[in-house]
N, C-alpha and C. Protein backbone atom coordinates (compact mmCIF):
# COMPACT_ATOMS: atom_id res chain seq x y z
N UNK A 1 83.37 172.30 190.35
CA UNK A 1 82.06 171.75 190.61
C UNK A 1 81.19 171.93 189.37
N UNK A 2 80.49 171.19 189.00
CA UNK A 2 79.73 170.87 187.95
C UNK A 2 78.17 172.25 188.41
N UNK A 3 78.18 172.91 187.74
CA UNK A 3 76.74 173.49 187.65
C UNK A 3 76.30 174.18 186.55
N UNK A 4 75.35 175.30 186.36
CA UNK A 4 75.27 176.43 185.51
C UNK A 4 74.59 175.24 184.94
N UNK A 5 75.09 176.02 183.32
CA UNK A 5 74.56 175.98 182.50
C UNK A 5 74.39 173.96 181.84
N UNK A 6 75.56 173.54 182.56
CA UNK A 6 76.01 171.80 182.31
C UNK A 6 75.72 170.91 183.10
N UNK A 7 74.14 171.68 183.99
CA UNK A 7 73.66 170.60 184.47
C UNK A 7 72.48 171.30 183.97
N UNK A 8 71.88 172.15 183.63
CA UNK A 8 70.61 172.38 183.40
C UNK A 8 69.79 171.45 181.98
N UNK A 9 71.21 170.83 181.65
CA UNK A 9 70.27 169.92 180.88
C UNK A 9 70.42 168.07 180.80
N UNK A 10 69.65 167.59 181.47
CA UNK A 10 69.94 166.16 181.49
C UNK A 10 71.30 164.96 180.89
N UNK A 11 71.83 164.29 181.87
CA UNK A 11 73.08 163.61 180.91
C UNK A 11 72.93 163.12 179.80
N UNK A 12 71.75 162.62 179.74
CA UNK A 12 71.70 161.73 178.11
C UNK A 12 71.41 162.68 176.95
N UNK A 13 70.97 164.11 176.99
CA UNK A 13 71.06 164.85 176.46
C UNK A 13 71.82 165.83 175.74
N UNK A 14 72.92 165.35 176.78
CA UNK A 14 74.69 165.09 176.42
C UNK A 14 75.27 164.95 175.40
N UNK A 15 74.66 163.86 174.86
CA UNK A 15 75.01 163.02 174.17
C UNK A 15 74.84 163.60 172.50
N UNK A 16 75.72 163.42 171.66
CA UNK A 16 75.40 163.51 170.26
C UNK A 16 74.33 162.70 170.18
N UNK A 17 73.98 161.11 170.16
CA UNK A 17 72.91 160.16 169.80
C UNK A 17 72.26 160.39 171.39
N UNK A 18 71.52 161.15 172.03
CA UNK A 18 70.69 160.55 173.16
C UNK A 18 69.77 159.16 173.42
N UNK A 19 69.70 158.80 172.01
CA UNK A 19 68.99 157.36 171.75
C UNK A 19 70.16 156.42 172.47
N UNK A 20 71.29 156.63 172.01
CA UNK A 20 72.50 155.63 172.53
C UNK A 20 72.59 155.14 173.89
N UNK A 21 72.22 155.94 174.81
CA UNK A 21 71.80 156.00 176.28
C UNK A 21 71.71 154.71 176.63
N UNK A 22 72.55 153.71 177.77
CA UNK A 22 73.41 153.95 178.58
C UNK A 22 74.92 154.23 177.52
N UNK A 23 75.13 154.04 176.26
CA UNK A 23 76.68 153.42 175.91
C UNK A 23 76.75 154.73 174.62
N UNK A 24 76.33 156.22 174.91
CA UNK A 24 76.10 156.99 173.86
C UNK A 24 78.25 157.71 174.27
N UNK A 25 78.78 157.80 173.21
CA UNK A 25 79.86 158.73 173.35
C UNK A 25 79.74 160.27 174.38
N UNK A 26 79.95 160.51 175.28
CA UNK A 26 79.92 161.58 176.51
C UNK A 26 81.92 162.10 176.23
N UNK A 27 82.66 161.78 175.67
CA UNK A 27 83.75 162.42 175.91
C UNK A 27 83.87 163.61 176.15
N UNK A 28 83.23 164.35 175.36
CA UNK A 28 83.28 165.70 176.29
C UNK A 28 82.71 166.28 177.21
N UNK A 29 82.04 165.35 177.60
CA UNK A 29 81.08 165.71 179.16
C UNK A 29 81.50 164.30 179.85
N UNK A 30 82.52 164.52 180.77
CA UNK A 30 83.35 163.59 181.70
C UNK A 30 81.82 163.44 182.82
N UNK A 31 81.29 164.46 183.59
CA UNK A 31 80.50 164.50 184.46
C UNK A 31 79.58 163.30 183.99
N UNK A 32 79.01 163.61 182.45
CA UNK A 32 77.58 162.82 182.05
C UNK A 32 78.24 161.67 181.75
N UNK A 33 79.30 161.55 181.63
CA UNK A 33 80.10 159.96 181.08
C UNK A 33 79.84 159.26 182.53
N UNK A 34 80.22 159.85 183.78
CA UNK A 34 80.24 159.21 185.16
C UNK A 34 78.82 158.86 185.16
N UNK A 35 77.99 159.34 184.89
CA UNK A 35 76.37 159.00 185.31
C UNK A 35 75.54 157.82 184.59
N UNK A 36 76.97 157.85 182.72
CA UNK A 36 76.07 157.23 181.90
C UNK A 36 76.75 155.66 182.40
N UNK A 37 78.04 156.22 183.23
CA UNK A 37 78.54 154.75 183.50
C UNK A 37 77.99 153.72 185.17
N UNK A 38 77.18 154.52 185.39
CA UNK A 38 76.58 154.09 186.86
C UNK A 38 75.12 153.79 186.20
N UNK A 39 74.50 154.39 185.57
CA UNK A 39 73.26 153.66 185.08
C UNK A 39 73.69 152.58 184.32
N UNK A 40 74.58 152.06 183.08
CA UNK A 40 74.90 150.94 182.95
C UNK A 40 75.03 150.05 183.98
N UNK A 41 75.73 150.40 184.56
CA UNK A 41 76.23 149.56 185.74
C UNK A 41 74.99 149.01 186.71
N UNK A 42 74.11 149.96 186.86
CA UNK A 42 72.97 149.67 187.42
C UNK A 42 72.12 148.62 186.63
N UNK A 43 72.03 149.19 185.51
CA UNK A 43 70.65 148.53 184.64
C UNK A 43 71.40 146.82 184.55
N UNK A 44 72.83 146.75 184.46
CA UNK A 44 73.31 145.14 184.52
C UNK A 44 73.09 144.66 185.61
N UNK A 45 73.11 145.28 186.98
CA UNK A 45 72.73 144.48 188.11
C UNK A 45 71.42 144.12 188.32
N UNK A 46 70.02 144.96 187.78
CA UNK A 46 69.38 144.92 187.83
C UNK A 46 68.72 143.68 187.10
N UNK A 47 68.97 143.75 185.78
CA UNK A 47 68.80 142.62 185.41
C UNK A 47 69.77 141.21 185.65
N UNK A 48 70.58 140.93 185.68
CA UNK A 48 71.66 140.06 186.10
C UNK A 48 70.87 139.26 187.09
N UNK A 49 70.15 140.20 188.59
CA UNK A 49 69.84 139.80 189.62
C UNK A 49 67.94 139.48 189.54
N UNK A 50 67.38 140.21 188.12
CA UNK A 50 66.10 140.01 188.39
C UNK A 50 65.46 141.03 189.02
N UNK A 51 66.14 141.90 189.71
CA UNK A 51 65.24 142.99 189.85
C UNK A 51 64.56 143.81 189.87
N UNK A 52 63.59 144.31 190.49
CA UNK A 52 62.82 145.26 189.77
C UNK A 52 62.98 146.49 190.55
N UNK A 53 62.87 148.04 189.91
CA UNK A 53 62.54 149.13 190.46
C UNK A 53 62.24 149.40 191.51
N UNK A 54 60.77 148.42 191.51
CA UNK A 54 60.00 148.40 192.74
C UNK A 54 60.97 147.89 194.34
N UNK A 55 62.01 146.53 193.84
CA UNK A 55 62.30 146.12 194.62
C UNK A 55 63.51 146.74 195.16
N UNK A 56 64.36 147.58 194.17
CA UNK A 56 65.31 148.16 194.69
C UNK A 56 64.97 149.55 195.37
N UNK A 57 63.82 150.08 194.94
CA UNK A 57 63.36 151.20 196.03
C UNK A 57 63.12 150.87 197.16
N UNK A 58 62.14 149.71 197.61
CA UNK A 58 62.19 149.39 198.86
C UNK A 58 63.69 148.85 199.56
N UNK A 59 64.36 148.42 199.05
CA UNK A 59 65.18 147.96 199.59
C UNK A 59 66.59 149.12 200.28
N UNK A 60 66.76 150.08 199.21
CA UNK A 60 67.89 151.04 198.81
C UNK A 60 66.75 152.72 200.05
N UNK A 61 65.69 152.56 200.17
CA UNK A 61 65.16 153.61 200.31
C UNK A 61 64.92 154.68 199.41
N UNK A 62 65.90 154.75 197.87
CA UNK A 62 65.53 155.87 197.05
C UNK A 62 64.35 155.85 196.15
N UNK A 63 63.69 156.58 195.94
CA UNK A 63 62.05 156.69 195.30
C UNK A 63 62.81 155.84 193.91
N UNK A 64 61.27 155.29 193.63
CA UNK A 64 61.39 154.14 192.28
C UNK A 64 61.93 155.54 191.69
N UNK A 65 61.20 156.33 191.17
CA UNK A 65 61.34 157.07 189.36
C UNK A 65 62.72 157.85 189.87
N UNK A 66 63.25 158.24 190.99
CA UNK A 66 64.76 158.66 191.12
C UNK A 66 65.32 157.63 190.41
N UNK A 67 65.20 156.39 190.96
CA UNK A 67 66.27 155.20 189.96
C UNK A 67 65.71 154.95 188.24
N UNK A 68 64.59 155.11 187.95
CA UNK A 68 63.99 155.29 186.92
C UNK A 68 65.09 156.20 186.19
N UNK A 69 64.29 157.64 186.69
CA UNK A 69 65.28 158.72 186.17
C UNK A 69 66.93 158.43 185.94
N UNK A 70 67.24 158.11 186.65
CA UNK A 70 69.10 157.89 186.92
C UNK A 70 69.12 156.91 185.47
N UNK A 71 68.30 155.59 185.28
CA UNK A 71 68.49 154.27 184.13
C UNK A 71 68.46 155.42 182.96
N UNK A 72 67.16 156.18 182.61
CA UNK A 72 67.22 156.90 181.50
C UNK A 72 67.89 158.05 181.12
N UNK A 73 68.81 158.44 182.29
CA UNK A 73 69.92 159.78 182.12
C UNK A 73 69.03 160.93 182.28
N UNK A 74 67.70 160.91 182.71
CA UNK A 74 67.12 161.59 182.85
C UNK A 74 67.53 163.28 184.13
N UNK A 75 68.33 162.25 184.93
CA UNK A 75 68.94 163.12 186.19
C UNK A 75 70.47 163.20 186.48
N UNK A 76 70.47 163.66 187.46
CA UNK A 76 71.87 163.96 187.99
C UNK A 76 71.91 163.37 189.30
N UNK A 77 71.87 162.48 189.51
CA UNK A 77 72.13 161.28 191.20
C UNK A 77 73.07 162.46 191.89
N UNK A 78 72.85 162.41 193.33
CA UNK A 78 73.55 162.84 194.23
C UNK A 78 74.23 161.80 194.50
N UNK A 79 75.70 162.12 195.62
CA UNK A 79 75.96 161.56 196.54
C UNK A 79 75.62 160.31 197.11
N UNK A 80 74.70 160.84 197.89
CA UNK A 80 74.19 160.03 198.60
C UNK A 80 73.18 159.18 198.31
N UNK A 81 72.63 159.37 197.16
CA UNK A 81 71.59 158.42 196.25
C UNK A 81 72.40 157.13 195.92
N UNK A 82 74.01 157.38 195.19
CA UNK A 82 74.84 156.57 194.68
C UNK A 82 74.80 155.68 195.46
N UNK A 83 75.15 156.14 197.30
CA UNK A 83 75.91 155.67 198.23
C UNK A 83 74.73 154.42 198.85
N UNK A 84 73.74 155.09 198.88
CA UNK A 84 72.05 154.38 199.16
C UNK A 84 71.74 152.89 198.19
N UNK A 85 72.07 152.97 196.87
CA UNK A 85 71.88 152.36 196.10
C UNK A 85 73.12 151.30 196.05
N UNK A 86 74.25 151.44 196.16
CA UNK A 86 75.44 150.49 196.46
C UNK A 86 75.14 149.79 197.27
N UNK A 87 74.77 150.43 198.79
CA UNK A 87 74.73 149.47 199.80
C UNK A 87 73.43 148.48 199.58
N UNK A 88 72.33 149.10 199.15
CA UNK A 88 71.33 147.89 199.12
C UNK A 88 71.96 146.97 198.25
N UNK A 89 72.45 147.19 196.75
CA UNK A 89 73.23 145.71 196.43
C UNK A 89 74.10 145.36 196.88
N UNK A 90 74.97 145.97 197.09
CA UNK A 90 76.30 145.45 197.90
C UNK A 90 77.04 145.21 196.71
N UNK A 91 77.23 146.70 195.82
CA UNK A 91 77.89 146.68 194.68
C UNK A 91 78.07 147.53 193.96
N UNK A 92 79.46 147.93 193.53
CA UNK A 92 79.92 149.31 193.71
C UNK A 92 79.18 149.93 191.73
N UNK A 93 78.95 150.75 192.12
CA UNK A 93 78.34 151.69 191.00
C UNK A 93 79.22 152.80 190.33
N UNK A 94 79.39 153.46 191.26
CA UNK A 94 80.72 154.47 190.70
C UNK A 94 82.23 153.98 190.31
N UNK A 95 82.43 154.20 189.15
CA UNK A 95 83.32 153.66 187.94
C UNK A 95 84.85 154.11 188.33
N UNK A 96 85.53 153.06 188.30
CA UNK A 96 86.94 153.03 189.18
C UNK A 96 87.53 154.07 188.14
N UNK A 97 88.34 155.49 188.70
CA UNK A 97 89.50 155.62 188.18
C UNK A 97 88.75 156.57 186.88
N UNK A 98 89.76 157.84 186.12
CA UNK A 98 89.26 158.87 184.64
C UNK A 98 88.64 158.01 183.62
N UNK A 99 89.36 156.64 183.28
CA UNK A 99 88.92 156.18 182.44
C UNK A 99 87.73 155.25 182.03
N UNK A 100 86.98 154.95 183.85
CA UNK A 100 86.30 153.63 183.52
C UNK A 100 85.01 154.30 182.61
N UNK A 101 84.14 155.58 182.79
CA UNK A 101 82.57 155.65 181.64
C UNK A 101 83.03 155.14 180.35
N UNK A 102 81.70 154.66 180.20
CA UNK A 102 82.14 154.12 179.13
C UNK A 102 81.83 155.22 177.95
């Protein structure tokens, strides 16, 4: 389980370039690679579809700046945030399989 000391500091912070954020190198942080590859994944649906923050909070139920936070690697998404946010698009977020973060 991921804790301590390797979550106390934000995924994109992870990162050698934190500027790089969603597509910054995470290889050695597999955990922050999964997060940096669900905010990609997010921020393309988001735009793809036109959406806004606003509209996927109402829709998904999770607070705007949670999904805020999640786009800028700012956080660590639960579970059930992921699971909340899939179903309002109806589109899977979490990255098939060790290799899909990018």
């Amino acid at each position: 389980m991921v804790g301590g000391r390797a979550r106390s500091a934000a995924p994109r912070e992870l990162a050698e370039d934190p500027q790089a954020w969603p597509y910054a190198d995470l290889t050695p942080h597999p955990a922050a690679a999964v997060v940096q590859a669900i905010a990609a994944t997010l921020a393309g649906i988001l735009a793809e579809r036109r959406l806004s923050l606003r509209g996927l909070a109402a829709a998904s139920g999770v607070n705007r700046q949670a999904i805020a936070d999640l786009l800028a690697g700012r956080s660590w998404p639960d579970v059930a945030t992921i699971a909340l946010l899939e179903t309002a698009l109806a589109a899977r977020l979490w990255p098939e399989g060790p290799s899909a973060p990018r």
